[in-house]
PDBML (XML) file of the C-alpha atoms, coordinates in Angstrom:
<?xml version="1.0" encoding="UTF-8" ?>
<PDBx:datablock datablockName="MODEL"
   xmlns:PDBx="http://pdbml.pdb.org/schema/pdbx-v50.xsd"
   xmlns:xsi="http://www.w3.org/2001/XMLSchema-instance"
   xsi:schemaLocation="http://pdbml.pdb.org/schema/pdbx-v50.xsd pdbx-v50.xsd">
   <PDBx:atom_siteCategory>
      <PDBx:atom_site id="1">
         <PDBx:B_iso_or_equiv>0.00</PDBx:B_iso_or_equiv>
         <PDBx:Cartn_x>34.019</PDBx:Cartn_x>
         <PDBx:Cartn_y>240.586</PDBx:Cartn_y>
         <PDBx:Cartn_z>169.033</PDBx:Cartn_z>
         <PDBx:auth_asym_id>A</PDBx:auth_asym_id>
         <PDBx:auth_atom_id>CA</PDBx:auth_atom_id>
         <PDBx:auth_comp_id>UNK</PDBx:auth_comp_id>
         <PDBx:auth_seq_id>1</PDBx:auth_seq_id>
         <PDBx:group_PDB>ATOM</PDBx:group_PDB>
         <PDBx:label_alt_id xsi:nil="true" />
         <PDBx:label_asym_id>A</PDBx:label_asym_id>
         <PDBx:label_atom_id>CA</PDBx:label_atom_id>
         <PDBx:label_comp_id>UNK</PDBx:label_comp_id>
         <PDBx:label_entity_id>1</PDBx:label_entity_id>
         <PDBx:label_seq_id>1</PDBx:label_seq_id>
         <PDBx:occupancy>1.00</PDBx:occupancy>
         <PDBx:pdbx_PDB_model_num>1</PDBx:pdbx_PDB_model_num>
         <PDBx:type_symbol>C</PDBx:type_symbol>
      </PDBx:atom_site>
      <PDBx:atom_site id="2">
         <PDBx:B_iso_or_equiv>0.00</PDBx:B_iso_or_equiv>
         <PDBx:Cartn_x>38.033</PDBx:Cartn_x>
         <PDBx:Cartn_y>240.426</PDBx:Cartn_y>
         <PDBx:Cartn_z>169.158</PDBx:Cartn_z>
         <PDBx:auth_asym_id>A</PDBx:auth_asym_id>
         <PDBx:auth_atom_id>CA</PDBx:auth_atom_id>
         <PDBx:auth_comp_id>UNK</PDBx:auth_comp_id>
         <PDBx:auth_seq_id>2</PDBx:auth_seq_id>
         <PDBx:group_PDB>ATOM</PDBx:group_PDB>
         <PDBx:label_alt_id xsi:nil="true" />
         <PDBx:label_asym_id>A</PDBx:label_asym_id>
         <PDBx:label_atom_id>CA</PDBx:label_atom_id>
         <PDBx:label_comp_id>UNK</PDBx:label_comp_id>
         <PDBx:label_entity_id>1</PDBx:label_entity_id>
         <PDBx:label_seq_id>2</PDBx:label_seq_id>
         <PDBx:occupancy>1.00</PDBx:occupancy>
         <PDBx:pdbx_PDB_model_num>1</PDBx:pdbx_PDB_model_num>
         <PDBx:type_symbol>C</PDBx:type_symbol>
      </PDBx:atom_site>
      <PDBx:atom_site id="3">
         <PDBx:B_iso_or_equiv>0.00</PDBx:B_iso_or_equiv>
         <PDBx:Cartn_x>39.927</PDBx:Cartn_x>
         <PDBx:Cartn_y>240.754</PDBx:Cartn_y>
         <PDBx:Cartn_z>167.265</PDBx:Cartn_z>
         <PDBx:auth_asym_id>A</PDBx:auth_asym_id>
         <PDBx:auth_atom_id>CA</PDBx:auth_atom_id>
         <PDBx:auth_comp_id>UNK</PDBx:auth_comp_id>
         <PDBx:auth_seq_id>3</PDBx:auth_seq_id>
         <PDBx:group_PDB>ATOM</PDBx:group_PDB>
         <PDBx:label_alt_id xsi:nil="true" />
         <PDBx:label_asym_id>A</PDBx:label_asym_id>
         <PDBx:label_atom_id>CA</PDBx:label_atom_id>
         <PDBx:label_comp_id>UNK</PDBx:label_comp_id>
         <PDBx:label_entity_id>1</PDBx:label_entity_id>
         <PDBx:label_seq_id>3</PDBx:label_seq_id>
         <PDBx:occupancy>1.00</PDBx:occupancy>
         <PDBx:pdbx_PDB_model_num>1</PDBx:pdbx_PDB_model_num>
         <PDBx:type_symbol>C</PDBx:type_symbol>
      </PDBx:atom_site>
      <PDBx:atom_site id="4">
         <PDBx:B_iso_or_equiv>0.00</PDBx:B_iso_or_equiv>
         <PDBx:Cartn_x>40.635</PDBx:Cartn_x>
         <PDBx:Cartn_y>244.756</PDBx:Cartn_y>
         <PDBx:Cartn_z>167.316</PDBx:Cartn_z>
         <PDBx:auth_asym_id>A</PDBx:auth_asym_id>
         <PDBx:auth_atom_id>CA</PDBx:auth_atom_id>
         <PDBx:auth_comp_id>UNK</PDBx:auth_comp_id>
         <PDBx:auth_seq_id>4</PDBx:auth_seq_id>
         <PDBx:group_PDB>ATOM</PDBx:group_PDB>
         <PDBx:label_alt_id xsi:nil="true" />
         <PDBx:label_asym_id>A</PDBx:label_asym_id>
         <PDBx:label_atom_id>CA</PDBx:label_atom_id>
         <PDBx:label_comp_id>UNK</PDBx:label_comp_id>
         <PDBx:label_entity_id>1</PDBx:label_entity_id>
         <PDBx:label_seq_id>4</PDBx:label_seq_id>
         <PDBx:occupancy>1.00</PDBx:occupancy>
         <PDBx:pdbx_PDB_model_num>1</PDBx:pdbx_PDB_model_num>
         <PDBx:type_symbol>C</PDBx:type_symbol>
      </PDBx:atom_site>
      <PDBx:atom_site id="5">
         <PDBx:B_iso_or_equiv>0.00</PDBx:B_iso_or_equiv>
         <PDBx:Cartn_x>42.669</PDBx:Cartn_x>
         <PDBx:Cartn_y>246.817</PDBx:Cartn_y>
         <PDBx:Cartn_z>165.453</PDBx:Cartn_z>
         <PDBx:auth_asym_id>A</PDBx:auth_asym_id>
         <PDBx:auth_atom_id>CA</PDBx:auth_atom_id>
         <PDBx:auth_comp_id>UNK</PDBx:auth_comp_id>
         <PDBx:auth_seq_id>5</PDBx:auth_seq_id>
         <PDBx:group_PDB>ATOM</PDBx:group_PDB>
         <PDBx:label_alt_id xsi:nil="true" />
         <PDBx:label_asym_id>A</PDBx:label_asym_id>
         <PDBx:label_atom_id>CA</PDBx:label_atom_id>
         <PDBx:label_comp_id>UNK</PDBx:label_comp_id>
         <PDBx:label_entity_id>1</PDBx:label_entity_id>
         <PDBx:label_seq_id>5</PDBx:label_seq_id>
         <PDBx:occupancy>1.00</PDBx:occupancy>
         <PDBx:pdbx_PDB_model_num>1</PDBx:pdbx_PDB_model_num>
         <PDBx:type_symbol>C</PDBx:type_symbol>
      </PDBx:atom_site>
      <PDBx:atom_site id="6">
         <PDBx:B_iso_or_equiv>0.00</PDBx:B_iso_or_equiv>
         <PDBx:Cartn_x>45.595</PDBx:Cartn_x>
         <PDBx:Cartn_y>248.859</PDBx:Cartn_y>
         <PDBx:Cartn_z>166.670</PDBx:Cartn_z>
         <PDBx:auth_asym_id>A</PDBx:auth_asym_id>
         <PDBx:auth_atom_id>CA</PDBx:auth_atom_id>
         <PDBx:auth_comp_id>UNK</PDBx:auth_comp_id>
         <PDBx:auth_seq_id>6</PDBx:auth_seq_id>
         <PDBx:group_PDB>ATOM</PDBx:group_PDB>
         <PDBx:label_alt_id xsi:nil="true" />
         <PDBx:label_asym_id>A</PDBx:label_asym_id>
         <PDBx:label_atom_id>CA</PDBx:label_atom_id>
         <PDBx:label_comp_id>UNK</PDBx:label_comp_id>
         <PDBx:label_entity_id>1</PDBx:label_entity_id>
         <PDBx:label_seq_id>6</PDBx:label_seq_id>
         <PDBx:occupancy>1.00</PDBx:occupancy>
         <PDBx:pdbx_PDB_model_num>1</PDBx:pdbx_PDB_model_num>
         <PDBx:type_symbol>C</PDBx:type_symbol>
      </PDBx:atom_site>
      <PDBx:atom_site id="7">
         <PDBx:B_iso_or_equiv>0.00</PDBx:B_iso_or_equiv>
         <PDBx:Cartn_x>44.316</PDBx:Cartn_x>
         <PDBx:Cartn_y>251.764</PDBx:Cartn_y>
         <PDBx:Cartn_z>164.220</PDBx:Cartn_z>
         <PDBx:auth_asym_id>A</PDBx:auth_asym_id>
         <PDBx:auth_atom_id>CA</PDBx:auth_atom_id>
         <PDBx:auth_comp_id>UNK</PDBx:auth_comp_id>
         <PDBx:auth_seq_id>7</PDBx:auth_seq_id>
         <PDBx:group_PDB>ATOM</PDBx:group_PDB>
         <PDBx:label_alt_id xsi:nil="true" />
         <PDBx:label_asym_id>A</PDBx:label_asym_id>
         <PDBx:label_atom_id>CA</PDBx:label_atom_id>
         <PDBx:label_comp_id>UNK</PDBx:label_comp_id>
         <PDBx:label_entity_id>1</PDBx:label_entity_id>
         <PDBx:label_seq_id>7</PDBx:label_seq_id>
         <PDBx:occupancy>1.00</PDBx:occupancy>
         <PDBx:pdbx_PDB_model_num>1</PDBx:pdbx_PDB_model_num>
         <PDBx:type_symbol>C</PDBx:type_symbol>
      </PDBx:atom_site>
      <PDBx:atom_site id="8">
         <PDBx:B_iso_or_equiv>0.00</PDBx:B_iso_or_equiv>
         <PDBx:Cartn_x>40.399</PDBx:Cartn_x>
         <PDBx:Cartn_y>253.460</PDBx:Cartn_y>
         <PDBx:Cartn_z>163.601</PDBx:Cartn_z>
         <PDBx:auth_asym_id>A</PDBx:auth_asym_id>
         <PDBx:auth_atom_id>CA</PDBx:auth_atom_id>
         <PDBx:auth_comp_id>UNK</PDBx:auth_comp_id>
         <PDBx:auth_seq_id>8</PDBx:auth_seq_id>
         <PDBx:group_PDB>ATOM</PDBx:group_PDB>
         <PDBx:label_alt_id xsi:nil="true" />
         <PDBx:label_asym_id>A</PDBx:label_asym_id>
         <PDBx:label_atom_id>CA</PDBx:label_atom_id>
         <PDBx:label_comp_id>UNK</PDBx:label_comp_id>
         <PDBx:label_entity_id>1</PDBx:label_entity_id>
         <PDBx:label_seq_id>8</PDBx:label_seq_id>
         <PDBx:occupancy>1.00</PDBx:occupancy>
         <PDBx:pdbx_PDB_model_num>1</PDBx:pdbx_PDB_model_num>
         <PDBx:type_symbol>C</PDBx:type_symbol>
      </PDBx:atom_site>
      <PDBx:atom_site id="9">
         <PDBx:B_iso_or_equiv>0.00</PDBx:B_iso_or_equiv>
         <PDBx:Cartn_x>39.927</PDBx:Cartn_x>
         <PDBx:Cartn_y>252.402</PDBx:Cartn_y>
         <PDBx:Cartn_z>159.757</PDBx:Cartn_z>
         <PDBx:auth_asym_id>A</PDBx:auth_asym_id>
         <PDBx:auth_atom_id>CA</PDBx:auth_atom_id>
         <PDBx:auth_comp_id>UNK</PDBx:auth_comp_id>
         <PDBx:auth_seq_id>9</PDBx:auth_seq_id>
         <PDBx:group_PDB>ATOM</PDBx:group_PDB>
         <PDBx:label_alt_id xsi:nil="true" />
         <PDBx:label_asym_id>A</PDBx:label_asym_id>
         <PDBx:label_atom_id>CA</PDBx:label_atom_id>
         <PDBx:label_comp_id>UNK</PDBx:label_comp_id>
         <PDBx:label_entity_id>1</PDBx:label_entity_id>
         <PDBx:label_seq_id>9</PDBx:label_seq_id>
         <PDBx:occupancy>1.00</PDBx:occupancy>
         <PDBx:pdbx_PDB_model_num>1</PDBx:pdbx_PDB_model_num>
         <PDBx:type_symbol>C</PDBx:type_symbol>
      </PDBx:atom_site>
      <PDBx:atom_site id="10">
         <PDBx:B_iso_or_equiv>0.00</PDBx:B_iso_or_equiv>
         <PDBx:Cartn_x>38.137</PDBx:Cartn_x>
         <PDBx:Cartn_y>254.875</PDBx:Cartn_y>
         <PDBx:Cartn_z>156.898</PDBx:Cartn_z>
         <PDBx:auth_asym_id>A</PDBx:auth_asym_id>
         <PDBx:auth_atom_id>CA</PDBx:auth_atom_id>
         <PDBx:auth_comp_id>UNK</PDBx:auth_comp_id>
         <PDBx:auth_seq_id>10</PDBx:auth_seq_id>
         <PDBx:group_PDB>ATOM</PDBx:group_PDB>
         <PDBx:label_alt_id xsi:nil="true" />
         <PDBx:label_asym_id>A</PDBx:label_asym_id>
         <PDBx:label_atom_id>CA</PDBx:label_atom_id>
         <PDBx:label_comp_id>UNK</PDBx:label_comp_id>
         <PDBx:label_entity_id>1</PDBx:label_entity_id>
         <PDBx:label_seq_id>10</PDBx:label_seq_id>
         <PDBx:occupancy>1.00</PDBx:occupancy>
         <PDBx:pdbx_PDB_model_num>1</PDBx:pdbx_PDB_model_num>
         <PDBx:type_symbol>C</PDBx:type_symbol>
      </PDBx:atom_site>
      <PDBx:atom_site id="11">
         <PDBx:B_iso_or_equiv>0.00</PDBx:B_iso_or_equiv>
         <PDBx:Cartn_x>34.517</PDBx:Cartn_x>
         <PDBx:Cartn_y>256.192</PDBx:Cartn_y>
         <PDBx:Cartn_z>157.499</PDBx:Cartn_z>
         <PDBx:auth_asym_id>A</PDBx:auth_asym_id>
         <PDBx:auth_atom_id>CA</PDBx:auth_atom_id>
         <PDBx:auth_comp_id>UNK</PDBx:auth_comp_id>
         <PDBx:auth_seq_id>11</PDBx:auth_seq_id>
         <PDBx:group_PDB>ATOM</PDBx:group_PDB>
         <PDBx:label_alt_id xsi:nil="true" />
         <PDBx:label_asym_id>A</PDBx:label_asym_id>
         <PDBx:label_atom_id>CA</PDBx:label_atom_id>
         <PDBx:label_comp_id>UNK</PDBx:label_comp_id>
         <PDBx:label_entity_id>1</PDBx:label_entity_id>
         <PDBx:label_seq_id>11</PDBx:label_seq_id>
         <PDBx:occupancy>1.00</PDBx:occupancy>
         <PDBx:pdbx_PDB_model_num>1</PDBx:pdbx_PDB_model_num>
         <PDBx:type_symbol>C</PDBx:type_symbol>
      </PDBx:atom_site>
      <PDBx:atom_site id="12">
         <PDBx:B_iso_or_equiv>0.00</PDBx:B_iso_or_equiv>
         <PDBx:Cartn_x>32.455</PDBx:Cartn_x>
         <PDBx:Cartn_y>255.618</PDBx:Cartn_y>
         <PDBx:Cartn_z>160.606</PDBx:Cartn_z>
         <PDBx:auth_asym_id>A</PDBx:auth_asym_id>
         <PDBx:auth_atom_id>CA</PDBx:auth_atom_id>
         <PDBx:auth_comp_id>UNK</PDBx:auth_comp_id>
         <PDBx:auth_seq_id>12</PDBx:auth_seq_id>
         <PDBx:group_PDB>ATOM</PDBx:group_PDB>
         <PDBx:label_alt_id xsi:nil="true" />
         <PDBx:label_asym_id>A</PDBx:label_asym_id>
         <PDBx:label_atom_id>CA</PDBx:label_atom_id>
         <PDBx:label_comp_id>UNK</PDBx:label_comp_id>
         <PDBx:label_entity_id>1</PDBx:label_entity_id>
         <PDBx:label_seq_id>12</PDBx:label_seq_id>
         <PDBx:occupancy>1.00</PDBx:occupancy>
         <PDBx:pdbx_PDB_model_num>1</PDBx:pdbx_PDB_model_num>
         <PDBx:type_symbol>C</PDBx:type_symbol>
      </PDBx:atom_site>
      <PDBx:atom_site id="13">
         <PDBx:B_iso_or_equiv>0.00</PDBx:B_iso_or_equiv>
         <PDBx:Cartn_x>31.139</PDBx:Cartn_x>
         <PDBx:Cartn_y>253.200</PDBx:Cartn_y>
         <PDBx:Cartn_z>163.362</PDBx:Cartn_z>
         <PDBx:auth_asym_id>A</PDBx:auth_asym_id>
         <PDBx:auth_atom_id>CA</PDBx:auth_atom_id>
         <PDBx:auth_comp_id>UNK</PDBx:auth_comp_id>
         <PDBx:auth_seq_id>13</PDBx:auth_seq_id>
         <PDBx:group_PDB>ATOM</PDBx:group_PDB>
         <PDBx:label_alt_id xsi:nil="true" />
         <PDBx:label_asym_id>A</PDBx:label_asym_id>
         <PDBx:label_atom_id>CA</PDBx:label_atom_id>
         <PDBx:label_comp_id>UNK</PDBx:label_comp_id>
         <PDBx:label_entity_id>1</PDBx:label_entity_id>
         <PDBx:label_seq_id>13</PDBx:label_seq_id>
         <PDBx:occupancy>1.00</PDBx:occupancy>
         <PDBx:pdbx_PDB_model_num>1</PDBx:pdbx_PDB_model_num>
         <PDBx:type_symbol>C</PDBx:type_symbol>
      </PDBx:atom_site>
      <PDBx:atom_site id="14">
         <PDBx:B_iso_or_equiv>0.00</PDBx:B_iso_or_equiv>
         <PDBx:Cartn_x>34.733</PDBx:Cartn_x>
         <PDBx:Cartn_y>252.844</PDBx:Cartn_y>
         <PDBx:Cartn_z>165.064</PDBx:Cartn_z>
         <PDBx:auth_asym_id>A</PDBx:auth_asym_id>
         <PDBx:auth_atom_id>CA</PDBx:auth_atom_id>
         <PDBx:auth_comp_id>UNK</PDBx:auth_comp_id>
         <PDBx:auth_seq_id>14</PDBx:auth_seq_id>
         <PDBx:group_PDB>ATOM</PDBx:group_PDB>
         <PDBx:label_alt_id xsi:nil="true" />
         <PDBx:label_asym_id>A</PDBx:label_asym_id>
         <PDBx:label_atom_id>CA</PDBx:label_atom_id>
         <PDBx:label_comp_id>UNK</PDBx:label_comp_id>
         <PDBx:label_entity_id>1</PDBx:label_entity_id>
         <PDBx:label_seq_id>14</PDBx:label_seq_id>
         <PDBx:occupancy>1.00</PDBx:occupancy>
         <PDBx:pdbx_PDB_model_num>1</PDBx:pdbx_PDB_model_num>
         <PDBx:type_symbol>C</PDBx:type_symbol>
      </PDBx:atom_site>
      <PDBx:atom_site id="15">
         <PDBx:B_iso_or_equiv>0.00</PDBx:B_iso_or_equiv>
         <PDBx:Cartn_x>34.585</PDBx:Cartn_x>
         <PDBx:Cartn_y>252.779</PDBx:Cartn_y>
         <PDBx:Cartn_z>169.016</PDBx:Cartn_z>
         <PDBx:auth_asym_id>A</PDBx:auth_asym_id>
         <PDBx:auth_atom_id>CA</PDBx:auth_atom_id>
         <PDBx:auth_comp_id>UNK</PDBx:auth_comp_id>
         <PDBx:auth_seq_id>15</PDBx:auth_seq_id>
         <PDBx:group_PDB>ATOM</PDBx:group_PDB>
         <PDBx:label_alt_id xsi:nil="true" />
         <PDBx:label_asym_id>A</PDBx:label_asym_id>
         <PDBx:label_atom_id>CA</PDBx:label_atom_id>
         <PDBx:label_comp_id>UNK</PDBx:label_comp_id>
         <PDBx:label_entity_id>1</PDBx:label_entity_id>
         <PDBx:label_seq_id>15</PDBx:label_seq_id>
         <PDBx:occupancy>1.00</PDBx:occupancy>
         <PDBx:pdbx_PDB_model_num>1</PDBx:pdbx_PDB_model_num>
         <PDBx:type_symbol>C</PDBx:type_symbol>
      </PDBx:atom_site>
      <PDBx:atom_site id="16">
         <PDBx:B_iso_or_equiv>0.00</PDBx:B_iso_or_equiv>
         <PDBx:Cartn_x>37.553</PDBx:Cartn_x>
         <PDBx:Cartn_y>252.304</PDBx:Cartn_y>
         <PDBx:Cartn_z>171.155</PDBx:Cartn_z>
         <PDBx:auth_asym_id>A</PDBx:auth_asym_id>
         <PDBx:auth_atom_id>CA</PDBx:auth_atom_id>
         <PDBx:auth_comp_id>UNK</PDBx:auth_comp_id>
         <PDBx:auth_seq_id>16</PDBx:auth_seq_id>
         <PDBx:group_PDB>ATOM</PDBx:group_PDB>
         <PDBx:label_alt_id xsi:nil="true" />
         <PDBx:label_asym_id>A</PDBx:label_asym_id>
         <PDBx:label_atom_id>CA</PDBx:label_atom_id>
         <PDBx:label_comp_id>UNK</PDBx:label_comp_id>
         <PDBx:label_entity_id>1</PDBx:label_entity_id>
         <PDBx:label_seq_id>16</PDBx:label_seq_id>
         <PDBx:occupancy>1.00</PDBx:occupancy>
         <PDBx:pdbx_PDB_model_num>1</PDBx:pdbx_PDB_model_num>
         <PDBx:type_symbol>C</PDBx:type_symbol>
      </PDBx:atom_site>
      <PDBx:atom_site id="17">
         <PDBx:B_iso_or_equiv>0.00</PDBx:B_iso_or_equiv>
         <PDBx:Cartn_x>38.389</PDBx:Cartn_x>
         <PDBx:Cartn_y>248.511</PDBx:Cartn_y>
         <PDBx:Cartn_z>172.679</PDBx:Cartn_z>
         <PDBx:auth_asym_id>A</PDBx:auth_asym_id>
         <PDBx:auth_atom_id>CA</PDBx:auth_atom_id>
         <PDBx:auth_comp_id>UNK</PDBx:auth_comp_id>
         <PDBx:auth_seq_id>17</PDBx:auth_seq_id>
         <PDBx:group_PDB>ATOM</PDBx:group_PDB>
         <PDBx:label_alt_id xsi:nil="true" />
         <PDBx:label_asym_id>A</PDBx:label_asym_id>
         <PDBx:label_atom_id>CA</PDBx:label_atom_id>
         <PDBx:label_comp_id>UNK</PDBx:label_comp_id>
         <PDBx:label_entity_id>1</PDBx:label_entity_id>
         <PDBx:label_seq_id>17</PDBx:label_seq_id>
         <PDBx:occupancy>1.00</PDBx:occupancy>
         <PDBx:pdbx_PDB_model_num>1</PDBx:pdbx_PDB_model_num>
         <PDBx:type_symbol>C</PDBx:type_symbol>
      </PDBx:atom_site>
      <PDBx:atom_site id="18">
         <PDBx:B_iso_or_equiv>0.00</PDBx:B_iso_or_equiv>
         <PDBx:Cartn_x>40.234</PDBx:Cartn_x>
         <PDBx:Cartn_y>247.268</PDBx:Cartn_y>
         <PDBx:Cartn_z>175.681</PDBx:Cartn_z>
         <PDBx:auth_asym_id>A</PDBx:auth_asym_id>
         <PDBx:auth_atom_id>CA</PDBx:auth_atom_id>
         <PDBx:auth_comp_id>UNK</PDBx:auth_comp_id>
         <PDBx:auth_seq_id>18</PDBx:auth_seq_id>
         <PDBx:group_PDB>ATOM</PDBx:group_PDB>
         <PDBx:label_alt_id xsi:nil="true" />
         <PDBx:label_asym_id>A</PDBx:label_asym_id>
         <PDBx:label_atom_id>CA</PDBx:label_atom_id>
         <PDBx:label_comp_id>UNK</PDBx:label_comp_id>
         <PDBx:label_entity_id>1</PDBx:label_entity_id>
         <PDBx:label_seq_id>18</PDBx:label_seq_id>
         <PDBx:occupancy>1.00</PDBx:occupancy>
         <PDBx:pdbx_PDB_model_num>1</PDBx:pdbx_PDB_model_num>
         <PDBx:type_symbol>C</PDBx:type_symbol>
      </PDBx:atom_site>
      <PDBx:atom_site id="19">
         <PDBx:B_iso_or_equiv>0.00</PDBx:B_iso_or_equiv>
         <PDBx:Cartn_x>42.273</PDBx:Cartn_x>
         <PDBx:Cartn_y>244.360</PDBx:Cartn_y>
         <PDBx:Cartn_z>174.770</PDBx:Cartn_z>
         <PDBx:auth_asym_id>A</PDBx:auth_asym_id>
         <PDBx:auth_atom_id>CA</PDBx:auth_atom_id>
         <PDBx:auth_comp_id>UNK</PDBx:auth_comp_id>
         <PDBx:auth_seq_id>19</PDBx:auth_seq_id>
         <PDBx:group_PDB>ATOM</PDBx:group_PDB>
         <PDBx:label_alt_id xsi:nil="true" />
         <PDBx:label_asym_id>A</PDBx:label_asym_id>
         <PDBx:label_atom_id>CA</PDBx:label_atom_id>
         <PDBx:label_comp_id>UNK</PDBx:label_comp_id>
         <PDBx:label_entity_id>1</PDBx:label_entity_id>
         <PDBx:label_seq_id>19</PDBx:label_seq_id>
         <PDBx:occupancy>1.00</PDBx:occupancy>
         <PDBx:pdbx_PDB_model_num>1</PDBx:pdbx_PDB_model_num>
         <PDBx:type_symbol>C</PDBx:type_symbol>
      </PDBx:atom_site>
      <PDBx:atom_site id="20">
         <PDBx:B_iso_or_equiv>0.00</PDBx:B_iso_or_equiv>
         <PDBx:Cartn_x>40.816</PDBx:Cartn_x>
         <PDBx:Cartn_y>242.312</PDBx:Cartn_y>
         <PDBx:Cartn_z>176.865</PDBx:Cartn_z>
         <PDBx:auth_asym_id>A</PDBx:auth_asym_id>
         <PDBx:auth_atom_id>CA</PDBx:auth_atom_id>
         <PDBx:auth_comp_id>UNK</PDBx:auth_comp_id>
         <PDBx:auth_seq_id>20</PDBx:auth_seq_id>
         <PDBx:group_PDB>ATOM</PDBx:group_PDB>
         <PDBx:label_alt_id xsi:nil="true" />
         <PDBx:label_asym_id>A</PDBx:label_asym_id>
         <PDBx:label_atom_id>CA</PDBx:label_atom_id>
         <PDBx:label_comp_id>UNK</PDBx:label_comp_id>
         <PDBx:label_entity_id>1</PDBx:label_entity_id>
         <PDBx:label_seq_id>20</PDBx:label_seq_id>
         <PDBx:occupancy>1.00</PDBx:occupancy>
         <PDBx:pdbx_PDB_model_num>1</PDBx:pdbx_PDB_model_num>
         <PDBx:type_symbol>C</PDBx:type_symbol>
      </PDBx:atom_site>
      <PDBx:atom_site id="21">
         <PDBx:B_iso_or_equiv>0.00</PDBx:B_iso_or_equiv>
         <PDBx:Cartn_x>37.238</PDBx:Cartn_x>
         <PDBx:Cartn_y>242.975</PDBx:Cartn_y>
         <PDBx:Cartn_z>176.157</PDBx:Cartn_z>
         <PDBx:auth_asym_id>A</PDBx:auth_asym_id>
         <PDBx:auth_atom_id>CA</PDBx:auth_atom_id>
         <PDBx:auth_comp_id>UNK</PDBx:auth_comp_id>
         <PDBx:auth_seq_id>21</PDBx:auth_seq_id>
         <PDBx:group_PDB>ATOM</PDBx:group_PDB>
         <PDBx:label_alt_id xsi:nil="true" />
         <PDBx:label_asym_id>A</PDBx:label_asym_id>
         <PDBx:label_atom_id>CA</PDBx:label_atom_id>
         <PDBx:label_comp_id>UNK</PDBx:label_comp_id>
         <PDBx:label_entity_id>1</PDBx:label_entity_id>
         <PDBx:label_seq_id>21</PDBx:label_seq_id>
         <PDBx:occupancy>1.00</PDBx:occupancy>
         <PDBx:pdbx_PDB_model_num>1</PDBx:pdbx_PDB_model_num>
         <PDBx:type_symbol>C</PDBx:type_symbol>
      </PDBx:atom_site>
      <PDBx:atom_site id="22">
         <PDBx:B_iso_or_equiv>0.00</PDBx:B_iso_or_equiv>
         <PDBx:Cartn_x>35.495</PDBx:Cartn_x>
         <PDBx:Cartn_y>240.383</PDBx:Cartn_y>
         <PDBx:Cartn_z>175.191</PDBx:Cartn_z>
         <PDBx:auth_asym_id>A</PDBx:auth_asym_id>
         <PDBx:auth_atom_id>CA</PDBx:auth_atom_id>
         <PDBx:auth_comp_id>UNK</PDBx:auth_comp_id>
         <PDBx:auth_seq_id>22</PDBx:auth_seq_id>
         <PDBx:group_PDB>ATOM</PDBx:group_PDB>
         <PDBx:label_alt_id xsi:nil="true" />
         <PDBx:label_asym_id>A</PDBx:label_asym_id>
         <PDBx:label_atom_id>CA</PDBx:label_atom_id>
         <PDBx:label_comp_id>UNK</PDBx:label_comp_id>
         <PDBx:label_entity_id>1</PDBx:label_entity_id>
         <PDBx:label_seq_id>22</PDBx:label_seq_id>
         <PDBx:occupancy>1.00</PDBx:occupancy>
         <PDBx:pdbx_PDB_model_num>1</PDBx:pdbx_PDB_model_num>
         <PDBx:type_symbol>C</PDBx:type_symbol>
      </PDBx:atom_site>
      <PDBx:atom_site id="23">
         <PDBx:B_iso_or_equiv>0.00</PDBx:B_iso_or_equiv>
         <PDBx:Cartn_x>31.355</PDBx:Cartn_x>
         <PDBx:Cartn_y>241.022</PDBx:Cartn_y>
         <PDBx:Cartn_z>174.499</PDBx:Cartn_z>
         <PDBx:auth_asym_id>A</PDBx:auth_asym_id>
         <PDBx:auth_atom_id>CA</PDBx:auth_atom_id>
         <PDBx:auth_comp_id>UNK</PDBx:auth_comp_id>
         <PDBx:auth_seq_id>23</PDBx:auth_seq_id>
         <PDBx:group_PDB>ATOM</PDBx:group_PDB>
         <PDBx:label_alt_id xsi:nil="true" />
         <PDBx:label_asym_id>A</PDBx:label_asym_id>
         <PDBx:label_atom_id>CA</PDBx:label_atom_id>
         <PDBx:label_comp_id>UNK</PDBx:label_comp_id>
         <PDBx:label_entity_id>1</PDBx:label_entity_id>
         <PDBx:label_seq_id>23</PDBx:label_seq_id>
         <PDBx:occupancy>1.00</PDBx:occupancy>
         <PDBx:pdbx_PDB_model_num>1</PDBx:pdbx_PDB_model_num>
         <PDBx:type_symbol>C</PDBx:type_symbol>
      </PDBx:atom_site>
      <PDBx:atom_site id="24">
         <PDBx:B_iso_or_equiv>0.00</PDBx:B_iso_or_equiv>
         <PDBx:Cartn_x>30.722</PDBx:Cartn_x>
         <PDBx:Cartn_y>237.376</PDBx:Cartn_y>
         <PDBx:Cartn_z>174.857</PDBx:Cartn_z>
         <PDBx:auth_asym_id>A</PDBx:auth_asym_id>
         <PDBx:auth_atom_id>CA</PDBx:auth_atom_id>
         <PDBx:auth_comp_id>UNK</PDBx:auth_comp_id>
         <PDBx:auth_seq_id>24</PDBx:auth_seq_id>
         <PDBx:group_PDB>ATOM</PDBx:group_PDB>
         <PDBx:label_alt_id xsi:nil="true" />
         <PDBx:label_asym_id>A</PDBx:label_asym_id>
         <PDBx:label_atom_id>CA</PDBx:label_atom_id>
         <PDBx:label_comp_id>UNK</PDBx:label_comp_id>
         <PDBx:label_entity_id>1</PDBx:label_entity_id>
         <PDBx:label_seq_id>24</PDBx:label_seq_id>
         <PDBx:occupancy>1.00</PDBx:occupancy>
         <PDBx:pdbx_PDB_model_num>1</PDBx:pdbx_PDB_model_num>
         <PDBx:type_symbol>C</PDBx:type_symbol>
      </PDBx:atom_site>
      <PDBx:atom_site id="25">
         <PDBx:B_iso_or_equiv>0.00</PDBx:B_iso_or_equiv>
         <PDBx:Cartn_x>31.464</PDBx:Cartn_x>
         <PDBx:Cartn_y>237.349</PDBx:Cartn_y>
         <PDBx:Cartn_z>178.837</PDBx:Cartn_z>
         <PDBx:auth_asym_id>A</PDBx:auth_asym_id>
         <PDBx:auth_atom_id>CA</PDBx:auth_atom_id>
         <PDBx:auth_comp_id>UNK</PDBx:auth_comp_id>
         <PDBx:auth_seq_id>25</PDBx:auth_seq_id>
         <PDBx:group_PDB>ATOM</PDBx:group_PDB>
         <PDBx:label_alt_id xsi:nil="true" />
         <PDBx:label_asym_id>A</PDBx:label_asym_id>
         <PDBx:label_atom_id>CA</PDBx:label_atom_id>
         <PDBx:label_comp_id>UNK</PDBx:label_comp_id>
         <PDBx:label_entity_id>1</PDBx:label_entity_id>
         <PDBx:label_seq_id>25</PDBx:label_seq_id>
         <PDBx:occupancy>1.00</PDBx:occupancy>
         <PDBx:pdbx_PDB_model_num>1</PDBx:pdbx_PDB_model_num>
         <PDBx:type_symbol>C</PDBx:type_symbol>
      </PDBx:atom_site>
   </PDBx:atom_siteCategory>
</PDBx:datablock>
C-alpha cells in the first residue's frame, strides 16, 4: 500500500510504483 518512496532504500524487495497505484482497488 501507498505511501511510496521517491527513492529504492538499502537491501532488497524494492519494486517500482505508479503514484496512483493503489493494491486495494
Amino acid at each position: 500500500t501507498p505511501p511510496y518512496k521517491d527513492e529504492r532504500g538499502e537491501g532488497g524487495g524494492w519494486v517500482e510504483a505508479a503514484p496512483s497505484f493503489n493494491d486495494e482497488l
